[in-house]
C-alpha atoms as a PDB file:
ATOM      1  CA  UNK A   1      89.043 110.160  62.988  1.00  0.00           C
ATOM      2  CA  UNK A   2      87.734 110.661  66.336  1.00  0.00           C
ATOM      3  CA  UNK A   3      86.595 114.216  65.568  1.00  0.00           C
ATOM      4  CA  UNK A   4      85.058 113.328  62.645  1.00  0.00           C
ATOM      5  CA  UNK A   5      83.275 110.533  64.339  1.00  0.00           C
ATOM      6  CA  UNK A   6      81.923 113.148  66.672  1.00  0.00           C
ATOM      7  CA  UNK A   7      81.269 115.880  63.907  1.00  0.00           C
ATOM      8  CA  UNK A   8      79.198 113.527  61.838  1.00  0.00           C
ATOM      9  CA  UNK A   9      76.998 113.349  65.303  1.00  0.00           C
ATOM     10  CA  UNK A  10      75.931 116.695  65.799  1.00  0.00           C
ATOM     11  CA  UNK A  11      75.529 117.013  62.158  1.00  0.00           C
ATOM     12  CA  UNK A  12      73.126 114.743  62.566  1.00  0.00           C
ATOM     13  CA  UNK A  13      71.483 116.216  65.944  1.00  0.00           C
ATOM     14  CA  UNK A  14      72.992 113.882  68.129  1.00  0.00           C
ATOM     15  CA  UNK A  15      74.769 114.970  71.547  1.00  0.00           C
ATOM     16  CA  UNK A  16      78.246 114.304  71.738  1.00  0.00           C
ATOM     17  CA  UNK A  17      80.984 114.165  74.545  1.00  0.00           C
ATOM     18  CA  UNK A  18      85.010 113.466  74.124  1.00  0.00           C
ATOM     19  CA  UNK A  19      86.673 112.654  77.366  1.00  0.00           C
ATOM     20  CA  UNK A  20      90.053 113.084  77.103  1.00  0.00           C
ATOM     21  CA  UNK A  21      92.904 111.571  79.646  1.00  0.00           C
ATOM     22  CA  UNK A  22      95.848 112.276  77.359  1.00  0.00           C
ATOM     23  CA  UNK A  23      95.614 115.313  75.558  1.00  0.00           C
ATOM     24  CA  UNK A  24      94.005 118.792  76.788  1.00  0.00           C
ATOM     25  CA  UNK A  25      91.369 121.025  75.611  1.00  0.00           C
ATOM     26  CA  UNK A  26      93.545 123.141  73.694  1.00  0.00           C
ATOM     27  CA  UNK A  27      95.118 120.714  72.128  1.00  0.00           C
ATOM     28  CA  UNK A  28      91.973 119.651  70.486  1.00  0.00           C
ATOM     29  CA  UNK A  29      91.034 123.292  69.529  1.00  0.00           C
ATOM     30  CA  UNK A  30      94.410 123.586  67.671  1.00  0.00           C
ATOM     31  CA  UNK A  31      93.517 119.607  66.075  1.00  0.00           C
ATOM     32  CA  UNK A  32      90.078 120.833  64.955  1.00  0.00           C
ATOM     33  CA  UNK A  33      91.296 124.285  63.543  1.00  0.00           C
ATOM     34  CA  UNK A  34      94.561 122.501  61.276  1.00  0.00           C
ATOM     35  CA  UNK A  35      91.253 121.382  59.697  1.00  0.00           C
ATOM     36  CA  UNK A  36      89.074 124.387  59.758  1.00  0.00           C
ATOM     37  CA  UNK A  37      86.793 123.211  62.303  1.00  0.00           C
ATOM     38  CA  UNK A  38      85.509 124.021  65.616  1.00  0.00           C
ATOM     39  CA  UNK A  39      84.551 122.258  68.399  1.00  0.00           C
ATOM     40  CA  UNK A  40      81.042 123.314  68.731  1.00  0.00           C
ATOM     41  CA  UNK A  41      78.633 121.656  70.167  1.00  0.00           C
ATOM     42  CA  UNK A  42      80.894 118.857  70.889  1.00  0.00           C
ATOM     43  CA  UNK A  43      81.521 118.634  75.507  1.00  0.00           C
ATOM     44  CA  UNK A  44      84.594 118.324  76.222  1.00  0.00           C
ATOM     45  CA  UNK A  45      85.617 116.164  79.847  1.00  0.00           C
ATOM     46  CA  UNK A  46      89.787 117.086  80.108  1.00  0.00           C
ATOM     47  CA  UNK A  47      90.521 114.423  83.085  1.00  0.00           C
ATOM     48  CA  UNK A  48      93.967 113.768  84.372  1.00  0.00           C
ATOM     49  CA  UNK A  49      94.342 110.703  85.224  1.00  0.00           C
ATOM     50  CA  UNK A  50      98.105 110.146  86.267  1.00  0.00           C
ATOM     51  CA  UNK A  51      97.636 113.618  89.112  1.00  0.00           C
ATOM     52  CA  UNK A  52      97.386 112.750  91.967  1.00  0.00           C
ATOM     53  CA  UNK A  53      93.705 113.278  93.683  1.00  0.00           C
ATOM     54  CA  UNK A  54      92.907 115.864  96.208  1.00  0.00           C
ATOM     55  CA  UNK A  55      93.658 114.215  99.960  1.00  0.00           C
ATOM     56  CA  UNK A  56      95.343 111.220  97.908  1.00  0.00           C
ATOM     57  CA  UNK A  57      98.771 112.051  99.638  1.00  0.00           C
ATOM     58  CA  UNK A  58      97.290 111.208 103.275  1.00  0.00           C
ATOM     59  CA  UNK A  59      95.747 107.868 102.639  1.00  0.00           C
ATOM     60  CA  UNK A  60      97.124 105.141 104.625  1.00  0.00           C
ATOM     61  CA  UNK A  61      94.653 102.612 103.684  1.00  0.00           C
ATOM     62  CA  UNK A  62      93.835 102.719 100.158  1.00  0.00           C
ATOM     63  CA  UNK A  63      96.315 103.013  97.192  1.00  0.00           C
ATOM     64  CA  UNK A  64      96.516 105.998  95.221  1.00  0.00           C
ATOM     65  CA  UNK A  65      96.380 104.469  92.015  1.00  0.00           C
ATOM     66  CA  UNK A  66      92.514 102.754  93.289  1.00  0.00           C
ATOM     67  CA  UNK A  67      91.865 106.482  94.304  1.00  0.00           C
ATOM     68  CA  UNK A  68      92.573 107.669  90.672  1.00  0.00           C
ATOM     69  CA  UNK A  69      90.910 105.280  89.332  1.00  0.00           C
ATOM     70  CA  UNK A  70      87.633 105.685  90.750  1.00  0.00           C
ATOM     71  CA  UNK A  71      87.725 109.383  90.660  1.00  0.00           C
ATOM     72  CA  UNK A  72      88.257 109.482  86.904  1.00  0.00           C
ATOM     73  CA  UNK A  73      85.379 106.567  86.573  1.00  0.00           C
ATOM     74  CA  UNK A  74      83.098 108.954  88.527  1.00  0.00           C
ATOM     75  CA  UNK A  75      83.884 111.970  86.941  1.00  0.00           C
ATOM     76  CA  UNK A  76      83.307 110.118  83.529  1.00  0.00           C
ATOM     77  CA  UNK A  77      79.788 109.017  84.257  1.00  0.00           C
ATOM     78  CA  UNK A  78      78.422 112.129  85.668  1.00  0.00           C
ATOM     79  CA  UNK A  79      79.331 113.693  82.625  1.00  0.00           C
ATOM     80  CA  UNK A  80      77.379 111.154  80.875  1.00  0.00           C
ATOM     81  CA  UNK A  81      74.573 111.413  83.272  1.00  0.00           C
ATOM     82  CA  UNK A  82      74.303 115.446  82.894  1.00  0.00           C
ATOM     83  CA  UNK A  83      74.841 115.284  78.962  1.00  0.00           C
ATOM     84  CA  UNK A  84      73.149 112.011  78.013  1.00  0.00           C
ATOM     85  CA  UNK A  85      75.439 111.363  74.883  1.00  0.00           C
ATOM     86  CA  UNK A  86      74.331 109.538  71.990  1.00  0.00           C
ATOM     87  CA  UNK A  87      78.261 109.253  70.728  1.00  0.00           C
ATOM     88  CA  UNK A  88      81.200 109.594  73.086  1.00  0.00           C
ATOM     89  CA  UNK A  89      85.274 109.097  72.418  1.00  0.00           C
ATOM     90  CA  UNK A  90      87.395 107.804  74.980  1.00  0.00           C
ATOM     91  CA  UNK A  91      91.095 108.756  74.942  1.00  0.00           C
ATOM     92  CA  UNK A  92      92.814 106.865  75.933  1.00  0.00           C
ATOM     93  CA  UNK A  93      92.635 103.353  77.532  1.00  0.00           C
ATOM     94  CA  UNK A  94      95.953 103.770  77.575  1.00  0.00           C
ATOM     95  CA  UNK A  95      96.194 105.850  81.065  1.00  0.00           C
ATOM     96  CA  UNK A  96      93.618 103.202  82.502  1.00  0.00           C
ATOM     97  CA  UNK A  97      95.987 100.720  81.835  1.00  0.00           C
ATOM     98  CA  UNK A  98      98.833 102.470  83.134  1.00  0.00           C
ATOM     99  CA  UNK A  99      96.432 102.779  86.565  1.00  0.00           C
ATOM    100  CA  UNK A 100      94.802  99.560  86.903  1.00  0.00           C
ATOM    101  CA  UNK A 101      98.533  97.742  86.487  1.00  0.00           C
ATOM    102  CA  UNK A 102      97.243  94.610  85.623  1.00  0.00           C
ATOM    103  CA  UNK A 103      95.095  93.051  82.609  1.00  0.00           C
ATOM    104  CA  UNK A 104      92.252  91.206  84.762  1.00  0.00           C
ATOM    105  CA  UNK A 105      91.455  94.529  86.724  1.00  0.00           C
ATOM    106  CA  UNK A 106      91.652  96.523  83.053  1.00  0.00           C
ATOM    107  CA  UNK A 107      89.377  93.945  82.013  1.00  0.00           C
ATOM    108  CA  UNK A 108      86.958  94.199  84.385  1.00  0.00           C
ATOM    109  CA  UNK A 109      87.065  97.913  84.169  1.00  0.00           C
ATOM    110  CA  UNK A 110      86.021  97.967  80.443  1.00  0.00           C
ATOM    111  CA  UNK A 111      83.504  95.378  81.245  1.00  0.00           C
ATOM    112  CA  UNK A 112      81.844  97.557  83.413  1.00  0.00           C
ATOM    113  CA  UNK A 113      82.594 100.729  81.615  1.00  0.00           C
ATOM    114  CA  UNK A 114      80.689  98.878  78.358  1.00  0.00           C
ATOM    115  CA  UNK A 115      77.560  97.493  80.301  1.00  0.00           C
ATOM    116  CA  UNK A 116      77.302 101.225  81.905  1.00  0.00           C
ATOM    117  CA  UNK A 117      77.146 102.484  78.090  1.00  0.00           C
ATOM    118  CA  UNK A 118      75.134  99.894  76.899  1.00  0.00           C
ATOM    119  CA  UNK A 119      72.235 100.445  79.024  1.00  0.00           C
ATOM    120  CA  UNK A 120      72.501 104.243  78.021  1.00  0.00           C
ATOM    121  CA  UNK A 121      72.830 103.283  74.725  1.00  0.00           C
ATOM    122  CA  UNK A 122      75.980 105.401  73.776  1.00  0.00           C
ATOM    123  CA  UNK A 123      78.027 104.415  71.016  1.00  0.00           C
ATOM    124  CA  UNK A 124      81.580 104.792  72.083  1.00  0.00           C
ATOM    125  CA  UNK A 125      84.731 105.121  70.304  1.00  0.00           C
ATOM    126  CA  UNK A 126      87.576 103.619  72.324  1.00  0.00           C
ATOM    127  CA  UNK A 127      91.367 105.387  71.650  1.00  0.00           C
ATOM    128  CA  UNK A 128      94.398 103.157  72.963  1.00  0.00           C
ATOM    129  CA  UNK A 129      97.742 103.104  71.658  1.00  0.00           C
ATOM    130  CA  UNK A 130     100.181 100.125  70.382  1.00  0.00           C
ATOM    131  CA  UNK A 131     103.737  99.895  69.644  1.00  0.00           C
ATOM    132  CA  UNK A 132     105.894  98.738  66.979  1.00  0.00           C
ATOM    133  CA  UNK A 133     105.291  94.931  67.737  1.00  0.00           C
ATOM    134  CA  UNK A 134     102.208  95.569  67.751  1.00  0.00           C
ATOM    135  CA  UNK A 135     101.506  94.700  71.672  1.00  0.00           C
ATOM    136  CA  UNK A 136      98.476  96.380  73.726  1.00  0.00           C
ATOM    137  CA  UNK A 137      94.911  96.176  72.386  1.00  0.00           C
ATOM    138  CA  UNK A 138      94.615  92.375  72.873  1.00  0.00           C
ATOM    139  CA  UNK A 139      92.836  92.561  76.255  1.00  0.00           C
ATOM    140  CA  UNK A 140      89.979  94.749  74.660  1.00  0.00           C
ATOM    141  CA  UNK A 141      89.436  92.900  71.446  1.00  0.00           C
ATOM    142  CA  UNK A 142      87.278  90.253  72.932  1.00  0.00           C
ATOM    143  CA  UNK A 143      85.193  93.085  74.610  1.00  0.00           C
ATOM    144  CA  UNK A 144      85.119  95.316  72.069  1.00  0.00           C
ATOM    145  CA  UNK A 145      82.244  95.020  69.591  1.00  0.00           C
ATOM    146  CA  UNK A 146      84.339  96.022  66.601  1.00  0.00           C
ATOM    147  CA  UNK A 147      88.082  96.649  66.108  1.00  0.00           C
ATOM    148  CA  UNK A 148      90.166  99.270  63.749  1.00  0.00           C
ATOM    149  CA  UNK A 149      93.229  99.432  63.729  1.00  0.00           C
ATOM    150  CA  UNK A 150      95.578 101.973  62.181  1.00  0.00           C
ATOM    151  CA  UNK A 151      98.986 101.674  60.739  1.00  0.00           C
ATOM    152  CA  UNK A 152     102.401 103.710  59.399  1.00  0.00           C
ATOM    153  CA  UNK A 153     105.367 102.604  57.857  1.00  0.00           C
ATOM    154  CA  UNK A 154     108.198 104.779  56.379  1.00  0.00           C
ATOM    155  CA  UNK A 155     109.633 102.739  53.294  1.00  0.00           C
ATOM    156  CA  UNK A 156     113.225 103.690  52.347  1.00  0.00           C
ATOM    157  CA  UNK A 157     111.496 105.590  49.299  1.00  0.00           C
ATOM    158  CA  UNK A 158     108.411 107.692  49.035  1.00  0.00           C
ATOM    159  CA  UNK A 159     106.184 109.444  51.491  1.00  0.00           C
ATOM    160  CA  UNK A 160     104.723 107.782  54.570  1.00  0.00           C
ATOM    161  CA  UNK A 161     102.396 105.142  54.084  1.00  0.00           C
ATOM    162  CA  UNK A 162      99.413 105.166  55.996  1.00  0.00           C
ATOM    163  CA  UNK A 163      96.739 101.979  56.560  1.00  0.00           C
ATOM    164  CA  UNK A 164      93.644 100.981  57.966  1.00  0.00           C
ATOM    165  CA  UNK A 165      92.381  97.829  58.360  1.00  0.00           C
ATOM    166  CA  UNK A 166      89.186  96.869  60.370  1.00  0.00           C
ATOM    167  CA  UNK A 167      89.989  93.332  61.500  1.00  0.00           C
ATOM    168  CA  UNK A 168      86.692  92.853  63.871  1.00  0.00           C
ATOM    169  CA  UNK A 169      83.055  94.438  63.669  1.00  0.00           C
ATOM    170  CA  UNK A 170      80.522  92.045  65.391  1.00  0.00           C
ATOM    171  CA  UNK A 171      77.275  91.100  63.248  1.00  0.00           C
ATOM    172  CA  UNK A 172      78.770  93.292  60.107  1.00  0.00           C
ATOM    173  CA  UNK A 173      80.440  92.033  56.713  1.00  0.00           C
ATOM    174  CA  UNK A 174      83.657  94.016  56.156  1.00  0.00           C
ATOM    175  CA  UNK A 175      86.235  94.030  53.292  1.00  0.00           C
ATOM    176  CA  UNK A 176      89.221  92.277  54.833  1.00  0.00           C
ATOM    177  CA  UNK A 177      92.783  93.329  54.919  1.00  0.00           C
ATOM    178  CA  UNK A 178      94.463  96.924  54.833  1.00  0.00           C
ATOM    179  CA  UNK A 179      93.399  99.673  53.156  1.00  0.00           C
ATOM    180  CA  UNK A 180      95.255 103.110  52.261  1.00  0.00           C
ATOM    181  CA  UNK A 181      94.671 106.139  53.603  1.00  0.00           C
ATOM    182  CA  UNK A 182      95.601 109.752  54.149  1.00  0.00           C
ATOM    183  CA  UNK A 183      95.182 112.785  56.713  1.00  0.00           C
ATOM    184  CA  UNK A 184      94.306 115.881  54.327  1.00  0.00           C
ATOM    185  CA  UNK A 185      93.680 119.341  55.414  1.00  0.00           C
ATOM    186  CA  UNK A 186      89.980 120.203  55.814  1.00  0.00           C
ATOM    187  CA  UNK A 187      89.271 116.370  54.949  1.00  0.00           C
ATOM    188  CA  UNK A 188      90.917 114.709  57.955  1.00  0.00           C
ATOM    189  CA  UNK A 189      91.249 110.723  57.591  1.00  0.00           C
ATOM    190  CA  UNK A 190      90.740 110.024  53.838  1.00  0.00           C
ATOM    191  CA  UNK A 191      90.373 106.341  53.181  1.00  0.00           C
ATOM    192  CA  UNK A 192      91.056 104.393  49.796  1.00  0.00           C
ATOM    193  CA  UNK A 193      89.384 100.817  50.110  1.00  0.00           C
ATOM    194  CA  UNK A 194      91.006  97.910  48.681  1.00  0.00           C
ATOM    195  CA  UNK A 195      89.896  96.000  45.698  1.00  0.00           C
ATOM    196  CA  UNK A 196      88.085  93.090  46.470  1.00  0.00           C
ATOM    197  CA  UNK A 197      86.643  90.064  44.152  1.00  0.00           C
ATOM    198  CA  UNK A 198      82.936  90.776  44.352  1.00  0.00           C
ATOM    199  CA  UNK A 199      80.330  88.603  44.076  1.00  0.00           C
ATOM    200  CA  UNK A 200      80.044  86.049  41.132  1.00  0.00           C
ATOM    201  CA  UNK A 201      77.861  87.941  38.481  1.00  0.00           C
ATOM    202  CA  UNK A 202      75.257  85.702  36.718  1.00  0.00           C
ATOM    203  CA  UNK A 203      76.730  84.543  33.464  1.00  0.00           C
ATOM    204  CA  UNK A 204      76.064  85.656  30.390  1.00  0.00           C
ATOM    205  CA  UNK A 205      76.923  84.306  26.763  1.00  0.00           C
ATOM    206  CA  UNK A 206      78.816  86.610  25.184  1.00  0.00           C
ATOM    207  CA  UNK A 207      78.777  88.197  22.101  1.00  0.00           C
ATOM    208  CA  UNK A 208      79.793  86.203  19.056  1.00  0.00           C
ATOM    209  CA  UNK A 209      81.506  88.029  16.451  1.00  0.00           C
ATOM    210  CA  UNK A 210      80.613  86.927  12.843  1.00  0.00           C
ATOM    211  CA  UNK A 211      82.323  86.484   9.604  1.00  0.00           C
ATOM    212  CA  UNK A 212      79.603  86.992   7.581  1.00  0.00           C
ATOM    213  CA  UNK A 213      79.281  83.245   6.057  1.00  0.00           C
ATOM    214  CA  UNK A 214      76.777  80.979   7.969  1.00  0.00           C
ATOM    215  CA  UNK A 215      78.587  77.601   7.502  1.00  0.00           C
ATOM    216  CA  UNK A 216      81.905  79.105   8.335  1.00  0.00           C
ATOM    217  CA  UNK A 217      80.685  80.736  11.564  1.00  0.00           C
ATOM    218  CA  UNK A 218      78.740  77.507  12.505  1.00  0.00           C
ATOM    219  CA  UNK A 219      81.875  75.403  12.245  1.00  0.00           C
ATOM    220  CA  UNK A 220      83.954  77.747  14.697  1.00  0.00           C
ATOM    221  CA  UNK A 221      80.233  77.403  17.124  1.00  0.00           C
ATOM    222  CA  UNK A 222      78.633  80.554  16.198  1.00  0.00           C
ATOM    223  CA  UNK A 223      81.841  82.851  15.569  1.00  0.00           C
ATOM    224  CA  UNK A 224      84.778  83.965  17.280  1.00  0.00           C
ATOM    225  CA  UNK A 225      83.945  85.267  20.989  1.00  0.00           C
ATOM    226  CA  UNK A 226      85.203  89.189  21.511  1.00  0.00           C
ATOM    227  CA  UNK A 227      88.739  89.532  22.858  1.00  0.00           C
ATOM    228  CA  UNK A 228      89.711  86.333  21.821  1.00  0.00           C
ATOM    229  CA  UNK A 229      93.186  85.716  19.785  1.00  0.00           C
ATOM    230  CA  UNK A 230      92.945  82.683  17.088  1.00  0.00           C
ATOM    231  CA  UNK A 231      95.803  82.023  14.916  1.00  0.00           C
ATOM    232  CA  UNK A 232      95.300  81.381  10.828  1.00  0.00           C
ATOM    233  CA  UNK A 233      97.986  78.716   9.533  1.00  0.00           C
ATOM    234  CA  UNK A 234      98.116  77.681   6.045  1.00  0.00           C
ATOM    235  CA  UNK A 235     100.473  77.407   3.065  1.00  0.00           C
ATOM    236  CA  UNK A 236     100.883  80.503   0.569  1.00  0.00           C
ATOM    237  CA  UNK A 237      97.632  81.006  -1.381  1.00  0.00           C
ATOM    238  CA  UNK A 238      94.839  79.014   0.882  1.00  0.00           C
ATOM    239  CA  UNK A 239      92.959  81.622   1.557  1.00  0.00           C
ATOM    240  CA  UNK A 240      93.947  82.674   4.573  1.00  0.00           C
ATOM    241  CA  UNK A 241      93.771  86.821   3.764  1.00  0.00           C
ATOM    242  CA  UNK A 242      90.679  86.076   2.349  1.00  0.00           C
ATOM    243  CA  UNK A 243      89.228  84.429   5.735  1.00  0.00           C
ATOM    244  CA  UNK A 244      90.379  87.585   7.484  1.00  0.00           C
ATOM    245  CA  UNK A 245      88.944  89.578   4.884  1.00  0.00           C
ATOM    246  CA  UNK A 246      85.735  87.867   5.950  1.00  0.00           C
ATOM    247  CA  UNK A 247      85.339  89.382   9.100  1.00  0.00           C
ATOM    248  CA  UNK A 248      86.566  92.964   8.385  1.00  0.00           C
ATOM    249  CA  UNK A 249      84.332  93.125   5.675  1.00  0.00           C
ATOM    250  CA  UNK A 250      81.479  91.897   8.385  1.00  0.00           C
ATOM    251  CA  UNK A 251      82.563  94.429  10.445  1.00  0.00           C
ATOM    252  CA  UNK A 252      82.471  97.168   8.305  1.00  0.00           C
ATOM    253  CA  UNK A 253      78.721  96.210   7.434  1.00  0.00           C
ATOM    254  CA  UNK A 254      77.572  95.858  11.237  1.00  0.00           C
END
């Protein structure tokens, strides 16, 4: 999704940088290529942020982890200085968390990571990871301007299920809940939206259908209404066949 995010960018002219902390150039080359596409045009930052910083080993006075930390923030915004982005991916937050150690300084991080982006106006695409319960991510919601989550589940039948649901995007109306989705060769993320209730459509009176006799249709209010089931009763010779006849016959004329 990421990719795509960034190939729909420079399709449209834009300038477009993916920083990655967790997965290496090459590995996104061989991503891109299961699809039949290429990186082109798209920069590439491959940081490390769990390696340990030249001259980190010989600090008395600082921790290593601060060292890291500010090395990788650096390195991050002089690639958005020299490129001036217009859409950037971040993966992942998960390595800053690992890092920072604790939420308040990851907060504070992304604070000043999003201000810094903000003013540069770059829209950014955020990566982090969660686990089965579903922990990690909560610090970043409230930061976040919107927030999509993805989801798989292997049932005891079928193929792997695979969901997307966007449950925050700031100032935007969104159709709530999950909503399928696939990874397809050539395609990448494939999504199916959900069916919603739209909006109430003005009413409309509909269409009457007629047996052919005025008084008879004006004592059932202008004639049966289309898809409707109504149910004849009578003894043996009252003329119910001949009703019925009615409106076949009426039928047959329209």
């Amino acid at each position: 999704a990421a990719l795509q995010f960034l190939r729909a960018g420079i399709e449209a002219g834009e300038k477009c940088i993916y920083v990655s902390l967790s997965q290496t150039a090459a590995e996104l080359e061989s991503i891109a290529s299961s699809h039949g596409w290429t990186l082109d045009g798209i920069r590439v930052e491959e940081l490390s942020a769990s390696d340990a910083v030249n001259g980190a080993a010989d600090q008395t006075i600082f921790q290593t982890a601060e060292l890291r930390l500010d090395e990788t923030r650096q390195a991050i915004e002089r690639a958005i200085e020299e490129h001036k982005p217009s859409r950037l991916v971040y993966d992942s937050l998960l390595e800053i968390r690992l890092i920072t150690g604790d939420t308040p300084r990851f907060r504070r991080e992304l604070i000043a990571f999003k201000s810094f982006l903000a003013k540069r106006n770059v829209v950014a695409l955020l990566l982090d990871t969660q686990d089965r319960e579903g922990n990690h991510g909560e610090e970043v919601e409230g930061i976040a301007h919107g927030v999509i989550r993805f989801d798989k589940s292997l049932e005891d039948y079928g193929a792997v299920r695979r969901r997307v649901e966007v449950s925050k995007m700031r100032g935007v109306p969104v159709a709530d809940g999950y909503h399928d989705m696939a990874i397809r060769e050539g395609e990448g993320v494939v999504v199916f939206p959900r069916i919603v209730a739209g909006a109430p459509v003005e009413e409309t009176k509909p269409e009457l259908i007629k047996s052919g006799v005025a008084t008879l249709d004006e004592m059932f209010g202008g004639g049966q209404e289309s898809g409707t089931i109504t149910l004849v009763i009578g003894q043996s010779g009252t003329g119910k066949s001949t009703m019925a006849s009615l409106y076949s016959t009426a039928a047959l004329e329209r």
